[in-house]
Every structure is written in C-alpha cells, then in structure tokens.
PDB file of N, CA and C in Angstrom:
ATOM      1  N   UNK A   1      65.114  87.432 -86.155  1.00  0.00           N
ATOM      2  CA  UNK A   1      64.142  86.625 -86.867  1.00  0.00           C
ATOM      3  C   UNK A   1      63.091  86.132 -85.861  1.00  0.00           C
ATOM      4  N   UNK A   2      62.127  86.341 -86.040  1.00  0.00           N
ATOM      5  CA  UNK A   2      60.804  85.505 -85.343  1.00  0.00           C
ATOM      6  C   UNK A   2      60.338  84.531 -85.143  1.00  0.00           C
ATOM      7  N   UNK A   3      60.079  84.022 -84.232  1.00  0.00           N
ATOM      8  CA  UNK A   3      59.788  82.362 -84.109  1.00  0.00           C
ATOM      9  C   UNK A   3      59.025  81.578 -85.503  1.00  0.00           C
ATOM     10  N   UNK A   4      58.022  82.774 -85.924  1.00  0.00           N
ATOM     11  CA  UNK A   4      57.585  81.457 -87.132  1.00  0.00           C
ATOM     12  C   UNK A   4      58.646  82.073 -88.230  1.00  0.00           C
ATOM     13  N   UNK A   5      59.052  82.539 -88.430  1.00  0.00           N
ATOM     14  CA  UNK A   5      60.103  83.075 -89.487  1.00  0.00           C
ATOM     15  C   UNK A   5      60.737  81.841 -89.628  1.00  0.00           C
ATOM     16  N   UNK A   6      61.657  81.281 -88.243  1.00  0.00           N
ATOM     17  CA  UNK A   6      62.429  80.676 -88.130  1.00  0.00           C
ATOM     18  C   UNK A   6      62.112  79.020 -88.420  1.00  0.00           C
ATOM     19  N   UNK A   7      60.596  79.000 -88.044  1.00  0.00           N
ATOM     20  CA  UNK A   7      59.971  77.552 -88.437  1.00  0.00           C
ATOM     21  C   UNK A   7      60.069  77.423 -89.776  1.00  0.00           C
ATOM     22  N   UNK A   8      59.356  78.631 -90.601  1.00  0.00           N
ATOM     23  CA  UNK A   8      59.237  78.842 -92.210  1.00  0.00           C
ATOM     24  C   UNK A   8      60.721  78.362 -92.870  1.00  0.00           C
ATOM     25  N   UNK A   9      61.586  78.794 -92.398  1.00  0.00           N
ATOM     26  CA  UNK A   9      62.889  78.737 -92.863  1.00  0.00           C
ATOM     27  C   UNK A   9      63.313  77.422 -92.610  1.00  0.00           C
ATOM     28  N   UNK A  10      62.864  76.438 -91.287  1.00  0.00           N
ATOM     29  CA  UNK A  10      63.134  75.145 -91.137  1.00  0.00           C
ATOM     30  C   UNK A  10      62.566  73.964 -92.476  1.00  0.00           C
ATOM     31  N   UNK A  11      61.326  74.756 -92.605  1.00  0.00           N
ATOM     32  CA  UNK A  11      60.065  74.020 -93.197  1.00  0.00           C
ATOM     33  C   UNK A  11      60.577  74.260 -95.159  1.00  0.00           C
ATOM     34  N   UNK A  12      60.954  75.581 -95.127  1.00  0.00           N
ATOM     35  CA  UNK A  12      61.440  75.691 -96.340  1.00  0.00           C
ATOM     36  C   UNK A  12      62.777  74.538 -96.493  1.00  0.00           C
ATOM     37  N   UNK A  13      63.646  74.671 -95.868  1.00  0.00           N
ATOM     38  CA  UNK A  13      64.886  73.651 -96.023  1.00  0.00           C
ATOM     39  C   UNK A  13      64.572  72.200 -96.269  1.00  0.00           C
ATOM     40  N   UNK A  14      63.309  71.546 -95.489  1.00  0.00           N
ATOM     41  CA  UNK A  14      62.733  70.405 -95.151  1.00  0.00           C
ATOM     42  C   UNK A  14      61.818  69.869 -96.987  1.00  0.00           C
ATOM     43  N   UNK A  15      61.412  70.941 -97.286  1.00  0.00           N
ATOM     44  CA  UNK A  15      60.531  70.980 -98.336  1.00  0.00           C
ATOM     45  C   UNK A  15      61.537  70.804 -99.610  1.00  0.00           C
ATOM     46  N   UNK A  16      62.804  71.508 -99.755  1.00  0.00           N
ATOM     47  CA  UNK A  16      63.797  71.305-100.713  1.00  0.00           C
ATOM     48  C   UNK A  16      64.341  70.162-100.557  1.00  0.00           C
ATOM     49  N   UNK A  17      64.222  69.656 -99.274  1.00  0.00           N
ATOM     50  CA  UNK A  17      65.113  68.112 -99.460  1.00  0.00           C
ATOM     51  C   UNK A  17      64.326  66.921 -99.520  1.00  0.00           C
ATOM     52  N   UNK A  18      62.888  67.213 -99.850  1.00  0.00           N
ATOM     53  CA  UNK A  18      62.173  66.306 -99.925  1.00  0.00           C
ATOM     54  C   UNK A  18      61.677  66.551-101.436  1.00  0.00           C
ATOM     55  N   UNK A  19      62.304  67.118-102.275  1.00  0.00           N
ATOM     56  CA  UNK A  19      62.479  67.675-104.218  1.00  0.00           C
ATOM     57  C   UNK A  19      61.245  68.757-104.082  1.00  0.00           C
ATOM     58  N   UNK A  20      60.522  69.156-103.225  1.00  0.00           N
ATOM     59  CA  UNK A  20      59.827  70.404-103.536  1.00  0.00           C
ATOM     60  C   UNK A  20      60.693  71.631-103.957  1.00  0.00           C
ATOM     61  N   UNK A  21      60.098  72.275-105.109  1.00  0.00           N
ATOM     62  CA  UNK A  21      60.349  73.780-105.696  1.00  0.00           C
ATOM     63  C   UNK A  21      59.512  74.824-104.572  1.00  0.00           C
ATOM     64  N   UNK A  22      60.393  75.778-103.939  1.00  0.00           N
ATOM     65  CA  UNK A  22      59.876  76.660-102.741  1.00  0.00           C
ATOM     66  C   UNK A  22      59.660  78.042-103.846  1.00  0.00           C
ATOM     67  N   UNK A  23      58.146  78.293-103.906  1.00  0.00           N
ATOM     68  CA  UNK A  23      58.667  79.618-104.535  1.00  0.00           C
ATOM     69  C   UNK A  23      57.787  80.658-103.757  1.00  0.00           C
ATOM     70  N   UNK A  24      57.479  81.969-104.074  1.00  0.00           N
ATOM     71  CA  UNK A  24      56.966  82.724-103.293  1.00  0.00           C
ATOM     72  C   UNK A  24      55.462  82.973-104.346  1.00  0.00           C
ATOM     73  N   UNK A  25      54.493  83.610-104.029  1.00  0.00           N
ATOM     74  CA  UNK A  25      53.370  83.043-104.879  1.00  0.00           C
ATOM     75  C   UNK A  25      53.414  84.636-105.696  1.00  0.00           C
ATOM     76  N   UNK A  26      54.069  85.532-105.472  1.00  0.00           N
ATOM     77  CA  UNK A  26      53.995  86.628-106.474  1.00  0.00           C
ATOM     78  C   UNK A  26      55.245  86.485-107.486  1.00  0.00           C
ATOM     79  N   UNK A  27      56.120  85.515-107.151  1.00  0.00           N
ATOM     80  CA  UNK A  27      57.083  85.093-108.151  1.00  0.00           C
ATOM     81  C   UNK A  27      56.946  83.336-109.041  1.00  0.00           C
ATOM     82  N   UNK A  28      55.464  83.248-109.001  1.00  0.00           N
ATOM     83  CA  UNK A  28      54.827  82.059-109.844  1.00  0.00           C
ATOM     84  C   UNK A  28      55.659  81.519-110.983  1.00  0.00           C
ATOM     85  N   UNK A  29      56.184  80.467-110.876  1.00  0.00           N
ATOM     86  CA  UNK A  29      56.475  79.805-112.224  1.00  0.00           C
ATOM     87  C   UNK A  29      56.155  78.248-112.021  1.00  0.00           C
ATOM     88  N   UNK A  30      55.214  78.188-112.599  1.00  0.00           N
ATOM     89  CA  UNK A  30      54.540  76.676-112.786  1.00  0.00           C
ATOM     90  C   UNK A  30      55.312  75.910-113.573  1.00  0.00           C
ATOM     91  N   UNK A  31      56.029  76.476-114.469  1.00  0.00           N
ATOM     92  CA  UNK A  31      57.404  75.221-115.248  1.00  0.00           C
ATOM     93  C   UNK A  31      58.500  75.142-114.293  1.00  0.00           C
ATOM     94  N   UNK A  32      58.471  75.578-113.431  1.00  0.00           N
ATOM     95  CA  UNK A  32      59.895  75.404-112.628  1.00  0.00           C
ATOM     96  C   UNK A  32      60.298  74.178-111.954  1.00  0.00           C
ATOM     97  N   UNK A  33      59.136  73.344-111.855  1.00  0.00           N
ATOM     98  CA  UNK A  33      59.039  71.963-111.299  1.00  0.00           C
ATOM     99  C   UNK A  33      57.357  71.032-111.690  1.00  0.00           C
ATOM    100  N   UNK A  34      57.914  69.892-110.784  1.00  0.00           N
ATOM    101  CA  UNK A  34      56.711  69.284-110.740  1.00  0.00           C
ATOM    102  C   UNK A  34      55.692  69.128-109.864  1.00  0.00           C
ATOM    103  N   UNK A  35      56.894  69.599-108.524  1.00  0.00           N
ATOM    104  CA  UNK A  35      55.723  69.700-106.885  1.00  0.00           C
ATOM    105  C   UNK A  35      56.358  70.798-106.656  1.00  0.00           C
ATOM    106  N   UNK A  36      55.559  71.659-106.410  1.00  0.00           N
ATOM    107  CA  UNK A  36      55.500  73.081-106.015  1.00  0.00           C
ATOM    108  C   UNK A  36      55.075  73.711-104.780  1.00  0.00           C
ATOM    109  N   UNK A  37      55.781  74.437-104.000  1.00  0.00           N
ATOM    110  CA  UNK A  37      55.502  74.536-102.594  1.00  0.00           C
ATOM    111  C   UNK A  37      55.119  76.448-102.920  1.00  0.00           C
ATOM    112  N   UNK A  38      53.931  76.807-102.857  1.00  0.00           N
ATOM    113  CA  UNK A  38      53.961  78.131-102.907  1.00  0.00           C
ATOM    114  C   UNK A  38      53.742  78.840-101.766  1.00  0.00           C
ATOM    115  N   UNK A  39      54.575  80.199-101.260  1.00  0.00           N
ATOM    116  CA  UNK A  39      54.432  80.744-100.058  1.00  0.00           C
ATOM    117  C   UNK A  39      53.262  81.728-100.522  1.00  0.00           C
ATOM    118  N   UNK A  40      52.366  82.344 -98.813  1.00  0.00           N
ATOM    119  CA  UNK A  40      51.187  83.028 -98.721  1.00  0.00           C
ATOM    120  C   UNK A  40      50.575  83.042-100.177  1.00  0.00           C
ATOM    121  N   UNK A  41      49.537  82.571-100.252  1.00  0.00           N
ATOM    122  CA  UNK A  41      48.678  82.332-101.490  1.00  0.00           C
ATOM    123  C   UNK A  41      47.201  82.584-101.224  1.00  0.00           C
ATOM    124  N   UNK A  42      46.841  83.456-101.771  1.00  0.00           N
ATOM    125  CA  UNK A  42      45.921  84.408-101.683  1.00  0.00           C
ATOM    126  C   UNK A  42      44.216  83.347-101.344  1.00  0.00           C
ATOM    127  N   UNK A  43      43.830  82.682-100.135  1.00  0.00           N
ATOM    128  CA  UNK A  43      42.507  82.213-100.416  1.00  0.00           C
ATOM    129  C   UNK A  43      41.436  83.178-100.074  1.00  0.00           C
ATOM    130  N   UNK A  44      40.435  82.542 -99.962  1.00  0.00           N
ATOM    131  CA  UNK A  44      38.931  83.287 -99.454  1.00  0.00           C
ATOM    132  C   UNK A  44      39.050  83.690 -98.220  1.00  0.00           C
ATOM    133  N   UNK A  45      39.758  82.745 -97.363  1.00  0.00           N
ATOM    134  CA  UNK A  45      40.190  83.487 -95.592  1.00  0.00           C
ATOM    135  C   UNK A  45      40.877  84.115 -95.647  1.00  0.00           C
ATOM    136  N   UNK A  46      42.071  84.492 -96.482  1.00  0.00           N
ATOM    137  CA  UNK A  46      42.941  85.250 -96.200  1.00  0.00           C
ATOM    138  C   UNK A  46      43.942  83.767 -96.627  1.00  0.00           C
ATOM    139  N   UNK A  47      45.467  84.950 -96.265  1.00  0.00           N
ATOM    140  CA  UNK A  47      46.447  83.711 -97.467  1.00  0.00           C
ATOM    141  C   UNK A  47      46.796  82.720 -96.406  1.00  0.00           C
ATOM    142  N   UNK A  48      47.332  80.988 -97.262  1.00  0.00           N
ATOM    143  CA  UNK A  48      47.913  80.086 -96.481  1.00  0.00           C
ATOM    144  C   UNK A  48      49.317  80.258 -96.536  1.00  0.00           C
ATOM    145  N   UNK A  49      49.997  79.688 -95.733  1.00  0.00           N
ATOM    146  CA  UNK A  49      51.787  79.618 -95.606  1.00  0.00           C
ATOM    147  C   UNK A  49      52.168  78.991 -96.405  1.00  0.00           C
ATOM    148  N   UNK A  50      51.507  77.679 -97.173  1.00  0.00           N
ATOM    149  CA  UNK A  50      51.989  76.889 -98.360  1.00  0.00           C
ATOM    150  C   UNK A  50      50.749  76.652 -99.091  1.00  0.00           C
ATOM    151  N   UNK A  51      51.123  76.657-100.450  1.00  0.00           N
ATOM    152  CA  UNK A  51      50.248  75.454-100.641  1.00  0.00           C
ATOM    153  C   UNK A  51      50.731  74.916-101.766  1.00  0.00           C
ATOM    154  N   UNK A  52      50.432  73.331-101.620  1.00  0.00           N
ATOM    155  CA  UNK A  52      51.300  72.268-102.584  1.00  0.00           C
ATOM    156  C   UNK A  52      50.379  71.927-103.849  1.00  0.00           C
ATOM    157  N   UNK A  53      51.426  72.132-104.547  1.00  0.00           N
ATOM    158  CA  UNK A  53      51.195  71.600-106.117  1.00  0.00           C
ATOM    159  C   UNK A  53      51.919  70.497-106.968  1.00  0.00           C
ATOM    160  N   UNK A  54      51.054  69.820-107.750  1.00  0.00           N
ATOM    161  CA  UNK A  54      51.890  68.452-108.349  1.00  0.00           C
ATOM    162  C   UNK A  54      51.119  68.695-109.640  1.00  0.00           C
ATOM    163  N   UNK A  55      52.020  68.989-110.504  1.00  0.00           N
ATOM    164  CA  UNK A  55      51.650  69.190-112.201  1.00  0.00           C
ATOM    165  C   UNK A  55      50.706  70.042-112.229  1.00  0.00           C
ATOM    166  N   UNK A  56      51.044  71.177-111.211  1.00  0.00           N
ATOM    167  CA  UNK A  56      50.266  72.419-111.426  1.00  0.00           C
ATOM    168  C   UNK A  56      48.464  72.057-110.935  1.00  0.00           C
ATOM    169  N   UNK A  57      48.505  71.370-109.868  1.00  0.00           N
ATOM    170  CA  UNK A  57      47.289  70.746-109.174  1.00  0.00           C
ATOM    171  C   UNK A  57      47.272  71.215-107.847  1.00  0.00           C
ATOM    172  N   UNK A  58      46.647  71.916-107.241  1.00  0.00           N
ATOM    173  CA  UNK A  58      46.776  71.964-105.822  1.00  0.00           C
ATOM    174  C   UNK A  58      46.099  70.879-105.076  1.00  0.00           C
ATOM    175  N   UNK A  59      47.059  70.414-103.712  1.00  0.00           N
ATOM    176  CA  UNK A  59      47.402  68.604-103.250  1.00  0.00           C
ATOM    177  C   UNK A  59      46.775  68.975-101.961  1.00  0.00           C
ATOM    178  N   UNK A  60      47.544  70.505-101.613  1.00  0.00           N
ATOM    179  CA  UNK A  60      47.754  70.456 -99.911  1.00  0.00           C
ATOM    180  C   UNK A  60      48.145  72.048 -99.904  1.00  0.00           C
ATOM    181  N   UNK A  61      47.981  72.026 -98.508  1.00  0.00           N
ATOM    182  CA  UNK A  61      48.522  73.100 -97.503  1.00  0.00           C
ATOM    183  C   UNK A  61      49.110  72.752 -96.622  1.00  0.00           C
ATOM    184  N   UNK A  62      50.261  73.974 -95.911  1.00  0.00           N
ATOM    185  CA  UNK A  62      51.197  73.825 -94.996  1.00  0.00           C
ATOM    186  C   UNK A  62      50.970  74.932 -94.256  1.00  0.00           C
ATOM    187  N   UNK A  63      50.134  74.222 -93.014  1.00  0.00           N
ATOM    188  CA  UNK A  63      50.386  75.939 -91.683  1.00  0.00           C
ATOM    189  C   UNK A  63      51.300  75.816 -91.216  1.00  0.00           C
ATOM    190  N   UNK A  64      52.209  77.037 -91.182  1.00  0.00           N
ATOM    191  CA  UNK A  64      53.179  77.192 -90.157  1.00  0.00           C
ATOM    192  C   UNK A  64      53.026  77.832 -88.884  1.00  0.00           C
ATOM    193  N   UNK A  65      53.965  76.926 -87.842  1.00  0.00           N
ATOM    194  CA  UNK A  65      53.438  78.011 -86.587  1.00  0.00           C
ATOM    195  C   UNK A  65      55.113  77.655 -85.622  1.00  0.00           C
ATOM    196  N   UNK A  66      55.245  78.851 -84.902  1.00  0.00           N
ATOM    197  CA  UNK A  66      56.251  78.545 -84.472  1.00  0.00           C
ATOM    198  C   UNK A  66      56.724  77.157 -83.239  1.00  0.00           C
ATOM    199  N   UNK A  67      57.915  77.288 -82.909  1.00  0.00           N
ATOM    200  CA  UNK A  67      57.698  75.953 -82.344  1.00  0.00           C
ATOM    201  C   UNK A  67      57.657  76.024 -80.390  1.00  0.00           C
ATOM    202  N   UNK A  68      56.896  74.901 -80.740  1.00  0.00           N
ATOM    203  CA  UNK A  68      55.972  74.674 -78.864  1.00  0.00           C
ATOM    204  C   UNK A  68      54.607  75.235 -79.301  1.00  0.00           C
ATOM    205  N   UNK A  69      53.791  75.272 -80.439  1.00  0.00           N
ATOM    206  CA  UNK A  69      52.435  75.292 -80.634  1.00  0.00           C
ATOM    207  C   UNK A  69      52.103  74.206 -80.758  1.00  0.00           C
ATOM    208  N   UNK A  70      51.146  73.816 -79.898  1.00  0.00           N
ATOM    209  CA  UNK A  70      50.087  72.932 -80.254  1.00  0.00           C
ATOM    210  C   UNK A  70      49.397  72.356 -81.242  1.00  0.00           C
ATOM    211  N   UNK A  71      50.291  71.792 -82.285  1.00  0.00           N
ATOM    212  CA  UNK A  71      49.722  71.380 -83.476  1.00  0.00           C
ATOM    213  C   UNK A  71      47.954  71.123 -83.789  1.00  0.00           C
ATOM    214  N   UNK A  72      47.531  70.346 -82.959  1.00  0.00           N
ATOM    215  CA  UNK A  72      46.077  69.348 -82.720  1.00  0.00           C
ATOM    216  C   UNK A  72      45.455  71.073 -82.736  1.00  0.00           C
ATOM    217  N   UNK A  73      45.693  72.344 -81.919  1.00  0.00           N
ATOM    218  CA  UNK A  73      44.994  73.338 -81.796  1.00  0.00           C
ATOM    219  C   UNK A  73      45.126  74.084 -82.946  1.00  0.00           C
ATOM    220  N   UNK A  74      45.764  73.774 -83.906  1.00  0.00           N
ATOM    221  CA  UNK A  74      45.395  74.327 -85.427  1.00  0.00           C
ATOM    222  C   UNK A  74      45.113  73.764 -86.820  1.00  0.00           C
ATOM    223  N   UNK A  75      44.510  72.469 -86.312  1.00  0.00           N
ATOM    224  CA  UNK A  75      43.820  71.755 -87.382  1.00  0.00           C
ATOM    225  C   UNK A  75      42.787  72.592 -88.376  1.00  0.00           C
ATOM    226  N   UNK A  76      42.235  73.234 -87.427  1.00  0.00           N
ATOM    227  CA  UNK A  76      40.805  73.968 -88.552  1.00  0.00           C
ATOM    228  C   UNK A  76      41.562  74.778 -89.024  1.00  0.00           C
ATOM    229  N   UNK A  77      42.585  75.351 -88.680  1.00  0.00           N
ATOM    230  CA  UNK A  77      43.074  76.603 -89.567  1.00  0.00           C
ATOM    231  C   UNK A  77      43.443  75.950 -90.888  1.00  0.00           C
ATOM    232  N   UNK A  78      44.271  75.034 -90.724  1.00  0.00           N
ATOM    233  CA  UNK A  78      44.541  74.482 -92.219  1.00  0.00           C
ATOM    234  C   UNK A  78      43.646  73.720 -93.155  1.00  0.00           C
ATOM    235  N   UNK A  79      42.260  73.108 -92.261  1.00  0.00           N
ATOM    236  CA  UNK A  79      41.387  72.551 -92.897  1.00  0.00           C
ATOM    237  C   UNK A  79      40.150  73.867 -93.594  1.00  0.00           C
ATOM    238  N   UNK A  80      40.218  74.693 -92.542  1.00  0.00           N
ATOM    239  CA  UNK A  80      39.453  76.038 -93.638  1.00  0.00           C
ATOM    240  C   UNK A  80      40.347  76.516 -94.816  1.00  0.00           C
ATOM    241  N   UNK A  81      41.731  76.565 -94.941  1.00  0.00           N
ATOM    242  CA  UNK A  81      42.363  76.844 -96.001  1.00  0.00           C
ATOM    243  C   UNK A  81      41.984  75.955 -96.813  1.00  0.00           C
ATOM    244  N   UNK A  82      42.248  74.544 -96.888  1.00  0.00           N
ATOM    245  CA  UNK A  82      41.726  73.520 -97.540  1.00  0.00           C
ATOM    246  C   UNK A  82      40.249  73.803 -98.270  1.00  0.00           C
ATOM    247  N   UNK A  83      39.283  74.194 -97.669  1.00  0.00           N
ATOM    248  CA  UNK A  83      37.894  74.527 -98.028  1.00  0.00           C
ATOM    249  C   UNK A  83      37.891  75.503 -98.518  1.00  0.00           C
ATOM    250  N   UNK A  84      38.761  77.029 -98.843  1.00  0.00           N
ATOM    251  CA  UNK A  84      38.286  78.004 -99.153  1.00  0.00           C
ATOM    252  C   UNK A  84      39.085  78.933-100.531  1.00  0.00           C
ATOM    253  N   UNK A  85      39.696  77.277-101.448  1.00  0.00           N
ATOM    254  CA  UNK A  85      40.374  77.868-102.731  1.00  0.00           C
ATOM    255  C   UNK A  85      39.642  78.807-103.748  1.00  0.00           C
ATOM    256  N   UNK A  86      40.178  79.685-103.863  1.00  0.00           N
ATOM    257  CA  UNK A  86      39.394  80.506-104.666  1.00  0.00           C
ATOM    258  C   UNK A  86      39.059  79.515-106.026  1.00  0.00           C
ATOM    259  N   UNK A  87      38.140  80.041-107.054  1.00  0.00           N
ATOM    260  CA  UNK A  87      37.443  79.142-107.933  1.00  0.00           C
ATOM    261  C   UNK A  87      38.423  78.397-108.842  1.00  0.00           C
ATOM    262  N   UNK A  88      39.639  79.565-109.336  1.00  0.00           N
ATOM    263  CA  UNK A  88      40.383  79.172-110.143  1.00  0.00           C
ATOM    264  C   UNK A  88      41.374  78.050-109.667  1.00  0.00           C
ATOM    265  N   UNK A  89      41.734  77.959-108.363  1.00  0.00           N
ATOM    266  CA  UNK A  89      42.368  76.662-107.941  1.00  0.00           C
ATOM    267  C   UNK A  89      41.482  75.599-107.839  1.00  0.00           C
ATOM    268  N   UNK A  90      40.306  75.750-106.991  1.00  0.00           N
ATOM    269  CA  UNK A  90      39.377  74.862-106.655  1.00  0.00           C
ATOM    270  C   UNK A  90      39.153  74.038-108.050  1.00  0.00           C
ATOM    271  N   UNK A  91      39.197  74.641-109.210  1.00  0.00           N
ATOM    272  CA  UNK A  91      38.405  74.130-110.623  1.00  0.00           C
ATOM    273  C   UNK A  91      39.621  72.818-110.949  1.00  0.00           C
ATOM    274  N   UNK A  92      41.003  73.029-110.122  1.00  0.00           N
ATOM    275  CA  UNK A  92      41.943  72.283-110.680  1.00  0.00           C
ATOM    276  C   UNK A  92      41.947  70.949-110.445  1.00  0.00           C
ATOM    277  N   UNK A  93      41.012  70.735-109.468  1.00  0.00           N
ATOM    278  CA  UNK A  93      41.342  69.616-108.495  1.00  0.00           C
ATOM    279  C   UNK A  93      39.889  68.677-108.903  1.00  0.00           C
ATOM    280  N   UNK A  94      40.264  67.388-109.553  1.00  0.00           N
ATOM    281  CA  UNK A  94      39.572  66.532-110.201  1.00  0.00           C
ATOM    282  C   UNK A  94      38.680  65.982-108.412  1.00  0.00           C
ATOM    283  N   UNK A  95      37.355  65.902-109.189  1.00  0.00           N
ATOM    284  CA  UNK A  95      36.522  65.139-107.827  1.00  0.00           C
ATOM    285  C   UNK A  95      35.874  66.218-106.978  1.00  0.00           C
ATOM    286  N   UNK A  96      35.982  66.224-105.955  1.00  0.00           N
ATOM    287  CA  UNK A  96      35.517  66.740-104.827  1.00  0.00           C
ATOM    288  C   UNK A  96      35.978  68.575-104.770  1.00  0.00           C
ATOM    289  N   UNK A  97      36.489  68.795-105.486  1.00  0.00           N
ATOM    290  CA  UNK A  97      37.142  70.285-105.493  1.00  0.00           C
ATOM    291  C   UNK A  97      37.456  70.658-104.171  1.00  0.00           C
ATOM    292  N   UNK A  98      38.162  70.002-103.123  1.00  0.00           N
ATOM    293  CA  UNK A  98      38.912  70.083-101.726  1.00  0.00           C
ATOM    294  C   UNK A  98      40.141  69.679-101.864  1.00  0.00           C
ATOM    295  N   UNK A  99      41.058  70.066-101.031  1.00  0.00           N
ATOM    296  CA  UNK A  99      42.242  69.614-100.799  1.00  0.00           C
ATOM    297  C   UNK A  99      42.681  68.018-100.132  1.00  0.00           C
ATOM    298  N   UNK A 100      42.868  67.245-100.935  1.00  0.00           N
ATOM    299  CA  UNK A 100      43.528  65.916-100.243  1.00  0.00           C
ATOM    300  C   UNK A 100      44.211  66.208 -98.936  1.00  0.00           C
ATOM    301  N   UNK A 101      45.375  66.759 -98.312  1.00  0.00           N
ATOM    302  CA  UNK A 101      46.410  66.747 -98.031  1.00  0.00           C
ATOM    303  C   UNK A 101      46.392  68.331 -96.785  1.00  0.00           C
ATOM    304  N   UNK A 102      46.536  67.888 -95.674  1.00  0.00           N
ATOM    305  CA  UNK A 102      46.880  68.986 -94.880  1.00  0.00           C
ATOM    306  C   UNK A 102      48.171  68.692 -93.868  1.00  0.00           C
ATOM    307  N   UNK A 103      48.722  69.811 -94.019  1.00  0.00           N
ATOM    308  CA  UNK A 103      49.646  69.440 -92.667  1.00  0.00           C
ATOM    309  C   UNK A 103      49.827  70.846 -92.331  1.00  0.00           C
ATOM    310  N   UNK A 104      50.252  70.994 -90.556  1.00  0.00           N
ATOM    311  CA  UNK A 104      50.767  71.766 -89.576  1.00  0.00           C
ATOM    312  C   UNK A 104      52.270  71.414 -89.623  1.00  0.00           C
ATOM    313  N   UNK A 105      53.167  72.662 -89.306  1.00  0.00           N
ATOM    314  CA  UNK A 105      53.955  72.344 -88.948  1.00  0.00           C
ATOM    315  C   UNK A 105      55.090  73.151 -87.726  1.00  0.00           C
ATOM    316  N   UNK A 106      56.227  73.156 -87.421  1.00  0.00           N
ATOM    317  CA  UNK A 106      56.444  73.616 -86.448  1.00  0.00           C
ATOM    318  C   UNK A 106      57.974  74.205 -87.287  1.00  0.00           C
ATOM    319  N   UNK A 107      58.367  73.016 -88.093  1.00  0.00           N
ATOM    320  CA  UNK A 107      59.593  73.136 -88.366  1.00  0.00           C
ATOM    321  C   UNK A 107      60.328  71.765 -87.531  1.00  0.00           C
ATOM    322  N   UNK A 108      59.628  71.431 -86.555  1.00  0.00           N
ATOM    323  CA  UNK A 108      60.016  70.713 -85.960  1.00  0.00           C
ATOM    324  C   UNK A 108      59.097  69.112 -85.727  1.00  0.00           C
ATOM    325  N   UNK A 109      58.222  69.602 -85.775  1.00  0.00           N
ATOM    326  CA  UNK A 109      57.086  68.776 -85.498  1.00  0.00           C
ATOM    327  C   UNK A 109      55.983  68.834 -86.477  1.00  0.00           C
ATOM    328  N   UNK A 110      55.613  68.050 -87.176  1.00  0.00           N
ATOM    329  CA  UNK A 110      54.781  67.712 -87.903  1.00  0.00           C
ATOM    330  C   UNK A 110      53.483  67.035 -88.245  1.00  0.00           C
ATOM    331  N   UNK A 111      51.841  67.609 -88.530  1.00  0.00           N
ATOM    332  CA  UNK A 111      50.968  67.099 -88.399  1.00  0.00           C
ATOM    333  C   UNK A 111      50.438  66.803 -90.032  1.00  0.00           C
ATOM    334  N   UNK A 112      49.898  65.524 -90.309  1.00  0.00           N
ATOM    335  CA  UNK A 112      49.539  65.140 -91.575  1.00  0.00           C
ATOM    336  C   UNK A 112      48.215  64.406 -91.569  1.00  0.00           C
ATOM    337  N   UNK A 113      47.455  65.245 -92.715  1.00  0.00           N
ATOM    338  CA  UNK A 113      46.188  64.286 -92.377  1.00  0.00           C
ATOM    339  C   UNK A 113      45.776  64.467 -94.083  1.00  0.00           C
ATOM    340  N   UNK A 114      45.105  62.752 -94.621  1.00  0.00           N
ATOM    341  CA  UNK A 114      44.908  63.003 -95.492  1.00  0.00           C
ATOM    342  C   UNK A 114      42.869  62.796 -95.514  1.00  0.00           C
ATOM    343  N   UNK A 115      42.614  63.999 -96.170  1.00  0.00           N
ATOM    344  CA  UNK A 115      41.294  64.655 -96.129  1.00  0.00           C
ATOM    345  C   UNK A 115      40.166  63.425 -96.663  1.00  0.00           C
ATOM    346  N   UNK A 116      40.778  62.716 -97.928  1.00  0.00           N
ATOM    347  CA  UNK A 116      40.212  61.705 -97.928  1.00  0.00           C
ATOM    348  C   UNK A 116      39.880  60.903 -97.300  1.00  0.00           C
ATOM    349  N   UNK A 117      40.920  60.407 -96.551  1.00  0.00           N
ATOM    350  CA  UNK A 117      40.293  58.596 -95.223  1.00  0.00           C
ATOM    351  C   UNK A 117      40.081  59.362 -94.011  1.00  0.00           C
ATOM    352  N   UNK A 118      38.570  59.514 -93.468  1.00  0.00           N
ATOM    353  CA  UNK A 118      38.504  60.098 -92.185  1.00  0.00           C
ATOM    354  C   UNK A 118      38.721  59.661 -91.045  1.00  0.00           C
ATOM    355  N   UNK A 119      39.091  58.368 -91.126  1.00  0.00           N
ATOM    356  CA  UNK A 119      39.742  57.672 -90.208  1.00  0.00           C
ATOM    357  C   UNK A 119      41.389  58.223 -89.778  1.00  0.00           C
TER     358      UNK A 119
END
C-alpha cells in the first residue's frame, strides 16, 4: 500500500467515526446519509480526494497527502478545488457558490480553514 493510500485509509476510518458516510463518487447515493464524504469527484482541475456533503450540499474538501507533507505547502491545492465545482455542484451552495470548509490532511495531521472568516 502507498503512503497516501495509507493516509486515505487513516482519513477514511477518522471520517466514519466522526458519523460521515464514506462513499466512492461512481457509487453515489445521496439517501445514504446526511454528511457525505465522497472519494475523487470529478472538478474543473481534475478530481478532489473528498468532498463533503450535508443534505446533499457541498461544505468542503479533503486533500490527502501522505504523511511528513507539509500541510501549509498544499493549501492552494485544496483552495483551487474549493473554486473550481463544476456548475451543477457550485449551483448547490446558497450565497457565494464557494466552498465554506477546507482541510489537508495527512491521516495524521490535520489542516482546517474555514473560507468564510479570513482571519
């Protein structure tokens, strides 16, 4: 297994015990829960490692990267995912049509920033 394999698999375990539904994004079921963690999901850059849903709303994204990466050095990656929902997600999201909610992660280590307070 590969270092981010092995993060994914941390991050997946982490995500179920915090009541997220882990599903894979070509096996979609939007009734299956209420916060929804979907793997590689198809954006305008190319796909993200997560991205979070609450009543079928996209909240957030989750980069994964294996662990001993430099979290702080992959902020833009997850903040261009954030910016680049294709229309049909983007349309979901009341306000600003951006993502609230980003985080990096390691599996181990964890970065959270919410898009709203730029502070």
């Amino acid at each position: 297994m590969t270092p981010e394999a092995q993060a994914r698999q941390q991050i997946d375990a982490m995500l179920v015990a915090a009541g997220w539904t882990v599903q894979d994004y070509k096996a979609l079921n939007l009734a299956a829960a209420r916060g929804i963690a979907l793997r590689e999901v198809p954006l305008k850059t190319g796909p993200c490692d997560y991205l979070l849903l609450v009543d079928r709303v996209p909240v957030g994204v989750i980069e994964a990267k294996k662990a001993g990466t430099t979290l702080s050095g992959v902020v833009e990656q997850s903040g261009s995912y954030a910016e680049n929902l294709p229309d049909f997600l983007a349309n979901l999201i009341p306000g600003s049509k951006l993502l609230p909610f980003a985080y990096e992660s390691t599996g181990i280590e964890t970065f959270f920033r919410d898009e709203r307070e730029p502070d």
